[in-house]
C-alpha atoms as a PDB file:
ATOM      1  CA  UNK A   1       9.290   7.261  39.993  1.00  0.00           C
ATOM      2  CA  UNK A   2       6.849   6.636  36.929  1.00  0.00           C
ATOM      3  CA  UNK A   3       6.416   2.704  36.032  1.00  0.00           C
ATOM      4  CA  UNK A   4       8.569   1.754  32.783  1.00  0.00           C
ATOM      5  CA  UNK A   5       6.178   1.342  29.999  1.00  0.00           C
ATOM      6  CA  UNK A   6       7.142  -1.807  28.505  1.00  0.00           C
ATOM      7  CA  UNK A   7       7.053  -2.331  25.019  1.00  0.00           C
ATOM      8  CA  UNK A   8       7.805  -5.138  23.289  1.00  0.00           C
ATOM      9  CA  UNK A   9       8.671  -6.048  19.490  1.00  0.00           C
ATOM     10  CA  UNK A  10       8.231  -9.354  17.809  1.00  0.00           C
ATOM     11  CA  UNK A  11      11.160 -10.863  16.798  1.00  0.00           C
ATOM     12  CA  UNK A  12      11.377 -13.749  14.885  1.00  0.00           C
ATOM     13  CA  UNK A  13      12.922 -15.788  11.893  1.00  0.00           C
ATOM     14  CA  UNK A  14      13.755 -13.397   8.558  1.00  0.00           C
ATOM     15  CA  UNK A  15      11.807 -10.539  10.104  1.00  0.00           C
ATOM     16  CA  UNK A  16      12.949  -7.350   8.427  1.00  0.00           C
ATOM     17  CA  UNK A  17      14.892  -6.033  10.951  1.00  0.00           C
ATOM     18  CA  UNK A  18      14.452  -2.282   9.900  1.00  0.00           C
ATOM     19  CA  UNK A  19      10.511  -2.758  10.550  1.00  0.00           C
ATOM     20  CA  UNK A  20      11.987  -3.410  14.010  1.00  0.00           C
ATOM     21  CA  UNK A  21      15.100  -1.370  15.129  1.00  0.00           C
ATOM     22  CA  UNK A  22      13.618   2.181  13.212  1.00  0.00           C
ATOM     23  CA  UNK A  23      10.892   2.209  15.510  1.00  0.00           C
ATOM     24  CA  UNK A  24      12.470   0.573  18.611  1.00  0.00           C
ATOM     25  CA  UNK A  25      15.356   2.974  18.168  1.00  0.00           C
ATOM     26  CA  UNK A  26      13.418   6.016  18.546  1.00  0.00           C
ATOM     27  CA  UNK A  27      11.118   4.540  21.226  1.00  0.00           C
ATOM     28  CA  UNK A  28      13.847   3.436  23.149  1.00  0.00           C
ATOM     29  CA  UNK A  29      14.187   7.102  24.017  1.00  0.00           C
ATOM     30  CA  UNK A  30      11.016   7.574  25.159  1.00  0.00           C
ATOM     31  CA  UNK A  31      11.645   8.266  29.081  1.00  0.00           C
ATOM     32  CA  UNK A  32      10.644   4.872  31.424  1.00  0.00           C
ATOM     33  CA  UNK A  33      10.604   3.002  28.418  1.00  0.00           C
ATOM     34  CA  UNK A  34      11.911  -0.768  28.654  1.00  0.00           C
ATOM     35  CA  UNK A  35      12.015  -2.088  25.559  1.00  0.00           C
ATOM     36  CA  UNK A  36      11.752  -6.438  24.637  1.00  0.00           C
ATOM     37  CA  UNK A  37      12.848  -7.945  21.604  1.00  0.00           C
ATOM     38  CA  UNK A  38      10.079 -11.159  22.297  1.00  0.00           C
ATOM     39  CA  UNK A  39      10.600 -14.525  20.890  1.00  0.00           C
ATOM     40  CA  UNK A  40      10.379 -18.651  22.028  1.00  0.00           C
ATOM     41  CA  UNK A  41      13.869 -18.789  23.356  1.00  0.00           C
ATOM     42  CA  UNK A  42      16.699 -16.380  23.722  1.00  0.00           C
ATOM     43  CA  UNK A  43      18.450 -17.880  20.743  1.00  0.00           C
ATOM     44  CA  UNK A  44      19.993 -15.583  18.243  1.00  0.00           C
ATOM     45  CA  UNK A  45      17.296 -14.946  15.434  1.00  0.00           C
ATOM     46  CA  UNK A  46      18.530 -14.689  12.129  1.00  0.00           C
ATOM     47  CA  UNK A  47      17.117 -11.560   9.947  1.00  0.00           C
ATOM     48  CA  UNK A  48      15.871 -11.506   6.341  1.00  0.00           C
ATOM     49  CA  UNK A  49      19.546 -10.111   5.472  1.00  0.00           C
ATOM     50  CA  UNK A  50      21.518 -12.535   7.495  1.00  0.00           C
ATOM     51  CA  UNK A  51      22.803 -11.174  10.150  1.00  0.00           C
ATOM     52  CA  UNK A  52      21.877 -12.352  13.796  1.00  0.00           C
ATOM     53  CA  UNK A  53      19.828 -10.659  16.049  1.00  0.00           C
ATOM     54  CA  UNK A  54      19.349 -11.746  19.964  1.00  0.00           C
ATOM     55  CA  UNK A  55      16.029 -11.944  21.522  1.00  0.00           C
ATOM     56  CA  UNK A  56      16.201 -10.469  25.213  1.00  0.00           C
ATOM     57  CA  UNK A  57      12.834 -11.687  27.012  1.00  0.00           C
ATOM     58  CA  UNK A  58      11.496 -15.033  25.929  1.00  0.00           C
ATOM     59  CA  UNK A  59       6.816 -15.505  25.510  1.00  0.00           C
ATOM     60  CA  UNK A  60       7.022 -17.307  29.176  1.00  0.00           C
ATOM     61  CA  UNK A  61       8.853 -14.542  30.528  1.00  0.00           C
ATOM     62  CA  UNK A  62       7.155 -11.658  29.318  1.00  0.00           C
ATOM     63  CA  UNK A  63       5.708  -8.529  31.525  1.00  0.00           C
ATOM     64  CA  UNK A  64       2.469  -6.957  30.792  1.00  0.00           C
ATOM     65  CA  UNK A  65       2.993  -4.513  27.347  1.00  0.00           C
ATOM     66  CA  UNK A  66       2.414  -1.728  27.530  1.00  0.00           C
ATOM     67  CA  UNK A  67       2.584  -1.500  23.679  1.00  0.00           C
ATOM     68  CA  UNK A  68       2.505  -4.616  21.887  1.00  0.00           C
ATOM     69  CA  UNK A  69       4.468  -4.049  18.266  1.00  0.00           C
ATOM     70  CA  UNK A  70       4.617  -6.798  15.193  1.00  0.00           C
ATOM     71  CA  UNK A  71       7.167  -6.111  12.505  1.00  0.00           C
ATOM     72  CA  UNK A  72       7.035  -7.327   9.238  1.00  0.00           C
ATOM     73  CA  UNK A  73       9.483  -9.619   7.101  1.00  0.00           C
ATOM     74  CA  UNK A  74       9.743 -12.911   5.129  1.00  0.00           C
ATOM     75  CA  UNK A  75       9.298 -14.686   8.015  1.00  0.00           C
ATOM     76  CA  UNK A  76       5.503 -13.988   8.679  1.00  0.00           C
ATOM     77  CA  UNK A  77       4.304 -17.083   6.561  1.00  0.00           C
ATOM     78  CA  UNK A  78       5.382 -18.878   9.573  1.00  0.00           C
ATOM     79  CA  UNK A  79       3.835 -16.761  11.900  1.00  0.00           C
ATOM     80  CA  UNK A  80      -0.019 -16.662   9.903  1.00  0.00           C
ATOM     81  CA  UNK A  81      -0.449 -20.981  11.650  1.00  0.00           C
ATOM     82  CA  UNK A  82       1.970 -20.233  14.409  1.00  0.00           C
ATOM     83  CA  UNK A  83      -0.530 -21.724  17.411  1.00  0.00           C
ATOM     84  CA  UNK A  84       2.383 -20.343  20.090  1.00  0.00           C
ATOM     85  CA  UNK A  85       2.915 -17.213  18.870  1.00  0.00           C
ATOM     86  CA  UNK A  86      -0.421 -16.289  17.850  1.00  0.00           C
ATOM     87  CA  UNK A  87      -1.531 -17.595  21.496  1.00  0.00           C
ATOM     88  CA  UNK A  88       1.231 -15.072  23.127  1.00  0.00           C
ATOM     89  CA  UNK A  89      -0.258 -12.288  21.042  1.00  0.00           C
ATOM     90  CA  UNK A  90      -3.656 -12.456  21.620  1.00  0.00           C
ATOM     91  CA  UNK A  91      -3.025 -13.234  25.329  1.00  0.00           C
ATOM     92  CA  UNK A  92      -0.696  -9.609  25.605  1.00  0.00           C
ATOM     93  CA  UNK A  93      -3.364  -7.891  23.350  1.00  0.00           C
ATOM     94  CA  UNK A  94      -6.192  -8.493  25.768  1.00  0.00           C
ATOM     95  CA  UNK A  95      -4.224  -5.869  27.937  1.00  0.00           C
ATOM     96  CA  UNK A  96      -2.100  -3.850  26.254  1.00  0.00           C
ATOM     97  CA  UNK A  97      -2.432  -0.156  26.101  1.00  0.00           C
ATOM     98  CA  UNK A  98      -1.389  -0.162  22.178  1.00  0.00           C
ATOM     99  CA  UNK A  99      -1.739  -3.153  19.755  1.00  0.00           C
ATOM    100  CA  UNK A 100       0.812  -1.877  17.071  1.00  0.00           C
ATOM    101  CA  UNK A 101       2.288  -3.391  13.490  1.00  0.00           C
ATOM    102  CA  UNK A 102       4.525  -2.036  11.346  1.00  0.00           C
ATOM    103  CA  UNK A 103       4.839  -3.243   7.256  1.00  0.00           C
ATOM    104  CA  UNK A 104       2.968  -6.795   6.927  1.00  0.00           C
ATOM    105  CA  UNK A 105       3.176  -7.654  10.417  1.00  0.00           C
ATOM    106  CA  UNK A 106      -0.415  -6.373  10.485  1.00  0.00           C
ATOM    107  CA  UNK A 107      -1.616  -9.423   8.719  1.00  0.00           C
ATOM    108  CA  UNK A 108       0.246 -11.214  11.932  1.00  0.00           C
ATOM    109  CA  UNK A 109      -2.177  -9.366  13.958  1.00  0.00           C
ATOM    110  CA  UNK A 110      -5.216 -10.315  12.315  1.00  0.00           C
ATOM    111  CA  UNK A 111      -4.436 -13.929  12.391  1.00  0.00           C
ATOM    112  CA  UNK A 112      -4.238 -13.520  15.857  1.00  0.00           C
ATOM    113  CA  UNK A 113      -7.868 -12.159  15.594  1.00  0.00           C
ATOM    114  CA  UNK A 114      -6.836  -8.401  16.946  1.00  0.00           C
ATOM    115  CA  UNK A 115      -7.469  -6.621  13.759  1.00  0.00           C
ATOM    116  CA  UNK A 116     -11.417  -7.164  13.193  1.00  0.00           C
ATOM    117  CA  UNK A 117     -12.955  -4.552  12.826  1.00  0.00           C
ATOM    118  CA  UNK A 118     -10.237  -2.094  12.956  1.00  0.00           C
ATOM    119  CA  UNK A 119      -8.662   0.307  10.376  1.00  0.00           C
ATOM    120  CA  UNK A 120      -4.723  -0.917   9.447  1.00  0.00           C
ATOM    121  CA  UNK A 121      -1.980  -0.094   7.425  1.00  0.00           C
ATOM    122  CA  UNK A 122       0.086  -2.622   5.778  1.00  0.00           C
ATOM    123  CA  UNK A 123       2.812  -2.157   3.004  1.00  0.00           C
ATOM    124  CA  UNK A 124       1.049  -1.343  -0.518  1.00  0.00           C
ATOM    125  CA  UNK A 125       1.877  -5.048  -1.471  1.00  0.00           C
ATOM    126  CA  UNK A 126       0.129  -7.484   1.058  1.00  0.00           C
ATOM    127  CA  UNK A 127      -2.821  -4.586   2.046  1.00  0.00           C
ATOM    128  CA  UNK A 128      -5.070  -6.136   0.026  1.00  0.00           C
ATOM    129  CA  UNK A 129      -5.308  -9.306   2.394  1.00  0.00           C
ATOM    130  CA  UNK A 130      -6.294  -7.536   5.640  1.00  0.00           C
ATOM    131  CA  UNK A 131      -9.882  -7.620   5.016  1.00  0.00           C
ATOM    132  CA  UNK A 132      -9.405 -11.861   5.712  1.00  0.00           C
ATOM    133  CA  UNK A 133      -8.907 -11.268   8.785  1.00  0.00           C
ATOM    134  CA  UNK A 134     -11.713  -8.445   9.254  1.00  0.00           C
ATOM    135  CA  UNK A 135     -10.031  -5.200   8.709  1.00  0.00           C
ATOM    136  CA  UNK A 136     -10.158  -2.525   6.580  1.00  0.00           C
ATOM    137  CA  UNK A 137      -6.952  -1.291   4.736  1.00  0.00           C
ATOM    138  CA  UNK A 138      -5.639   2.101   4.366  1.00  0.00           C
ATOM    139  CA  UNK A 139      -3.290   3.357   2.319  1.00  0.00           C
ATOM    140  CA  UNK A 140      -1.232   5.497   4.627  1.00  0.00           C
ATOM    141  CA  UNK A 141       1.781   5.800   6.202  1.00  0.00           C
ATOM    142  CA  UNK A 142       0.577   6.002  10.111  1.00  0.00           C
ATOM    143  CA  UNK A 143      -2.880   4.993  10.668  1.00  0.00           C
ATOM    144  CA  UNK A 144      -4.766   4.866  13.971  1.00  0.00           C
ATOM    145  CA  UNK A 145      -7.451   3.350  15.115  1.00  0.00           C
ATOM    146  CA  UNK A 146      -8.660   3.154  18.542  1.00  0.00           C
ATOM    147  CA  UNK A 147      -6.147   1.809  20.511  1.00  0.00           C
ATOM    148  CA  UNK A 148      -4.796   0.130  16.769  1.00  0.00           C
ATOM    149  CA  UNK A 149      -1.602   2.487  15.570  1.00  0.00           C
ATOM    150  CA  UNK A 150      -0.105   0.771  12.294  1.00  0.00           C
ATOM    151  CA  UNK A 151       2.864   1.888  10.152  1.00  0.00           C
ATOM    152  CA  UNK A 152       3.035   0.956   6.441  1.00  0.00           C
ATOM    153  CA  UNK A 153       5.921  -0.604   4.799  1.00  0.00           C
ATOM    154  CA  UNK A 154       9.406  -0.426   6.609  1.00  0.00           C
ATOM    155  CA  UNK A 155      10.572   3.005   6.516  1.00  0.00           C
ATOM    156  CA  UNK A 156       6.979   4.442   7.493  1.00  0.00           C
ATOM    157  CA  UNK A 157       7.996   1.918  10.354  1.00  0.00           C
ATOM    158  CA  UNK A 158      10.022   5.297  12.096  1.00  0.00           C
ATOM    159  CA  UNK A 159       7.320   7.907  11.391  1.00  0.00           C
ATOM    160  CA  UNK A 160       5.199   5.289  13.132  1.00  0.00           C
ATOM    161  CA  UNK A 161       7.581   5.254  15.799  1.00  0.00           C
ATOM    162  CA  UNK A 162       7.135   9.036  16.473  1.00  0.00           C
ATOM    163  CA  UNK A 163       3.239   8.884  16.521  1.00  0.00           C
ATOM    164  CA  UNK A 164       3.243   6.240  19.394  1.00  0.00           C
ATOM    165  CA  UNK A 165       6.376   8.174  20.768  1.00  0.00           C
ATOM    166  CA  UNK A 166       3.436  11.052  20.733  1.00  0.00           C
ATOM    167  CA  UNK A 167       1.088   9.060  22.318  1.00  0.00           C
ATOM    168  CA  UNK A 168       3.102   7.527  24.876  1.00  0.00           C
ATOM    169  CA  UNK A 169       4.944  10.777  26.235  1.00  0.00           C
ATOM    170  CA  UNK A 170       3.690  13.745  24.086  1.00  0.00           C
ATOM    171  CA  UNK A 171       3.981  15.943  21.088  1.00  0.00           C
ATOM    172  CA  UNK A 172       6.967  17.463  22.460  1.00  0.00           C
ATOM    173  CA  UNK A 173       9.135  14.682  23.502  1.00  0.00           C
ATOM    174  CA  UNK A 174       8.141  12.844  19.413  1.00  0.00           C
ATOM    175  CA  UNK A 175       9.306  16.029  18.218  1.00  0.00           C
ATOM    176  CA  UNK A 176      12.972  16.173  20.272  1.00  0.00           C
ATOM    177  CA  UNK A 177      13.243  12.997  19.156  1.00  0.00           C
ATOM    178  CA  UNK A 178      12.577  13.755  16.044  1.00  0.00           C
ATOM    179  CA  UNK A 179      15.153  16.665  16.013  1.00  0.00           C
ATOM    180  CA  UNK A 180      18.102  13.957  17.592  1.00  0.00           C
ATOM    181  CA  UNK A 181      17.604  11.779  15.134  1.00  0.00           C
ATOM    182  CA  UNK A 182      17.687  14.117  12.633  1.00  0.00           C
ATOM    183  CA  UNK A 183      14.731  12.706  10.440  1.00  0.00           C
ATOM    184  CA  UNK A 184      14.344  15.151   8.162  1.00  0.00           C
ATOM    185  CA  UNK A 185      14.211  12.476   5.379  1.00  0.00           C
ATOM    186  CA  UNK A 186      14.792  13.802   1.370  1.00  0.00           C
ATOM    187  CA  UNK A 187      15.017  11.063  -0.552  1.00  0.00           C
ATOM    188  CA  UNK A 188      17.271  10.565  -4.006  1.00  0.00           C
ATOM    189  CA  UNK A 189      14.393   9.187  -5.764  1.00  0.00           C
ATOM    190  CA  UNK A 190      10.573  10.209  -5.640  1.00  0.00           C
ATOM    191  CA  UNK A 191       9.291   6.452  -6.333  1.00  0.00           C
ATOM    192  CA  UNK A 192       8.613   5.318  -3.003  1.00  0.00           C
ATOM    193  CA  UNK A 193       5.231   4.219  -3.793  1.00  0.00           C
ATOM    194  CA  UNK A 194       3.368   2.462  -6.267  1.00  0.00           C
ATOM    195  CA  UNK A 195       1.566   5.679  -7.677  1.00  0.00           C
ATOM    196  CA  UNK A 196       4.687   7.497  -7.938  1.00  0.00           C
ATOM    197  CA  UNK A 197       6.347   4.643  -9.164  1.00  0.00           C
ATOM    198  CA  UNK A 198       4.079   3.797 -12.109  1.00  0.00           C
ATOM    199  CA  UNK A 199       2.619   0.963 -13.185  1.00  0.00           C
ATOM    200  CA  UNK A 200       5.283  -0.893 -15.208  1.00  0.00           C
ATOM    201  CA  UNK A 201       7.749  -0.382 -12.303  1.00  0.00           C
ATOM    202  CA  UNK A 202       5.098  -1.784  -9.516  1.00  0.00           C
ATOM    203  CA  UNK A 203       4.493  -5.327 -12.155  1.00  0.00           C
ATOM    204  CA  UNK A 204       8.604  -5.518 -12.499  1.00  0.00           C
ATOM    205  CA  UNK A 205       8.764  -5.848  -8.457  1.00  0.00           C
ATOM    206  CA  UNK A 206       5.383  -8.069  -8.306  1.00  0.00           C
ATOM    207  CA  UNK A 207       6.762 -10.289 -10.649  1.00  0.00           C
ATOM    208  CA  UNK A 208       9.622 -10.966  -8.974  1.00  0.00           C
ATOM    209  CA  UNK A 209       7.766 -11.416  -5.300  1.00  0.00           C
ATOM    210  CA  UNK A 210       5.246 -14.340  -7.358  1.00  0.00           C
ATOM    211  CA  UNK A 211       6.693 -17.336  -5.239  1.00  0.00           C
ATOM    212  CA  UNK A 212       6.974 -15.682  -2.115  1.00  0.00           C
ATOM    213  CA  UNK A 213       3.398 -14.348  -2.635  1.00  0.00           C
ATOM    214  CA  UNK A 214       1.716 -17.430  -3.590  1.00  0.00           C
ATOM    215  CA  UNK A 215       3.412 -19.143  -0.275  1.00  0.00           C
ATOM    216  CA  UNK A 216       1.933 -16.270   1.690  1.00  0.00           C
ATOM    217  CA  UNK A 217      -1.649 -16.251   0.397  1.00  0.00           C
ATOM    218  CA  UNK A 218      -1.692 -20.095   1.003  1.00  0.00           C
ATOM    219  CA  UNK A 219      -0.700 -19.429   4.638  1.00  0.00           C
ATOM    220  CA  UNK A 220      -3.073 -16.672   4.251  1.00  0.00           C
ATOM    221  CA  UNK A 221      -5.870 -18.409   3.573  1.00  0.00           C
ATOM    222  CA  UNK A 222      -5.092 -21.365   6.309  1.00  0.00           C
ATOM    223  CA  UNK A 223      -5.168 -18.463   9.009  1.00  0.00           C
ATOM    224  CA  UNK A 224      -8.427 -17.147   7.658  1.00  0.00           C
ATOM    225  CA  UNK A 225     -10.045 -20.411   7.873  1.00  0.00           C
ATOM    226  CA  UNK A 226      -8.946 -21.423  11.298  1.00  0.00           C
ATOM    227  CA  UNK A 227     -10.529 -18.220  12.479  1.00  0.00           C
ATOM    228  CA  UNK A 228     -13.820 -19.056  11.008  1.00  0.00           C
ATOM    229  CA  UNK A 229     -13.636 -22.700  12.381  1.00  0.00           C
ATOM    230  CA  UNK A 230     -12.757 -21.743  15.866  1.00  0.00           C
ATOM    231  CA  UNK A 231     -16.093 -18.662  16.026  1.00  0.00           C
ATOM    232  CA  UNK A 232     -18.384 -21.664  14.991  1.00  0.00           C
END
């Protein structure tokens, strides 16, 4: 019997839980796969919609990853000075077969230091900040890079999902799963981006995110500097 390949998703306070359960859904089908929802304690964690989700394998308990996966959320300006969590990521990175993000949760990864020097996606609003942390953004849905795989913002979070499920088991099995799930996506609206949404469409949304980003580029910028002090 093949060893379960262990992957484990980041779960924490007002993560987006879609950035989460889209791609743990379809790799929980991978076969052998054990999948984690990590976190401090086994304490409910409440989403960035309210409801509850429960951790099932707390940092101290955790098995070797084979894939190591960081959702995004309103909860990573938390996570950019988090000493604990950042210290269980960079310990599982050192040995993990995949070091994976999906939406923002790549700027998690590079304040963890696991992102310099590597291509990332990132959702088209916080992109611009992975180059703090040493890596180079790219505007794509699924982007790979070494042993790096990143998804974009939230829903790219499933075709990410199928990549790794590629990776991890082959082209074949991604593409059953593909078929069960029926992802054969056709959206209402073609605006799912900011060139297709236009320009005065992209500043209506940025406006209203101005708090949360100024919080985030403060925590941001914190992160960044703590990396510099601890390389000198």
């Amino acid at each position: 019997m093949n060893d379960p390949l262990h992957i484990g998703f980041l779960l924490f306070p007002r993560v987006t839980q879609l950035d989460l359960t889209g791609p743990a859904q379809v790799l929980s089908r991978v076969p052998n796969a054990a999948v984690h929802l990590l976190w401090k304690t086994k304490e409910p964690v409440v989403t960035d919609v309210g409801f509850e989700i429960n951790p099932t394998t707390r940092f101290a308990d955790c098995p070797p990853l084979t894939v190591l996966c960081v959702p995004g959320g309103f909860g990573i300006d938390d996570l950019l000075t988090d000493k604990v969590t950042l210290g269980f990521l960079r310990q599982q990175g050192e040995t993990a077969r995949y070091v994976t993000s999906v939406c923002n949760g790549s700027l998690v990864l590079g304040a963890a230091g696991l992102l310099n020097g590597y291509r990332s996606a990132c959702h088209w609003m916080w992109r611009k900040y992975l180059p703090r942390f040493g890596a180079e953004p790219v505007a794509e849905r699924v982007v790979r890079d070494r042993n790096r795989i990143s998804g974009g913002g939230v829903t790219a979070g499933i075709d990410f999902g199928l990549a790794l499920a590629a990776e991890l088991a082959g082209e074949e099995v991604a593409k059953t799963l593909q078929l069960a799930f029926e992802y054969d996506p056709h959206p209402p609206f073609d605006c799912g981006s900011p060139e297709k949404a236009g320009p005065d469409r992209v500043r209506r949304l940025t406006d209203l995110q101005q708090e949360r980003i100024a919080h985030v580029e403060a925590q941001i910028a914190k992160a960044a500097l703590a990396q510099i002090s601890s390389k000198e």
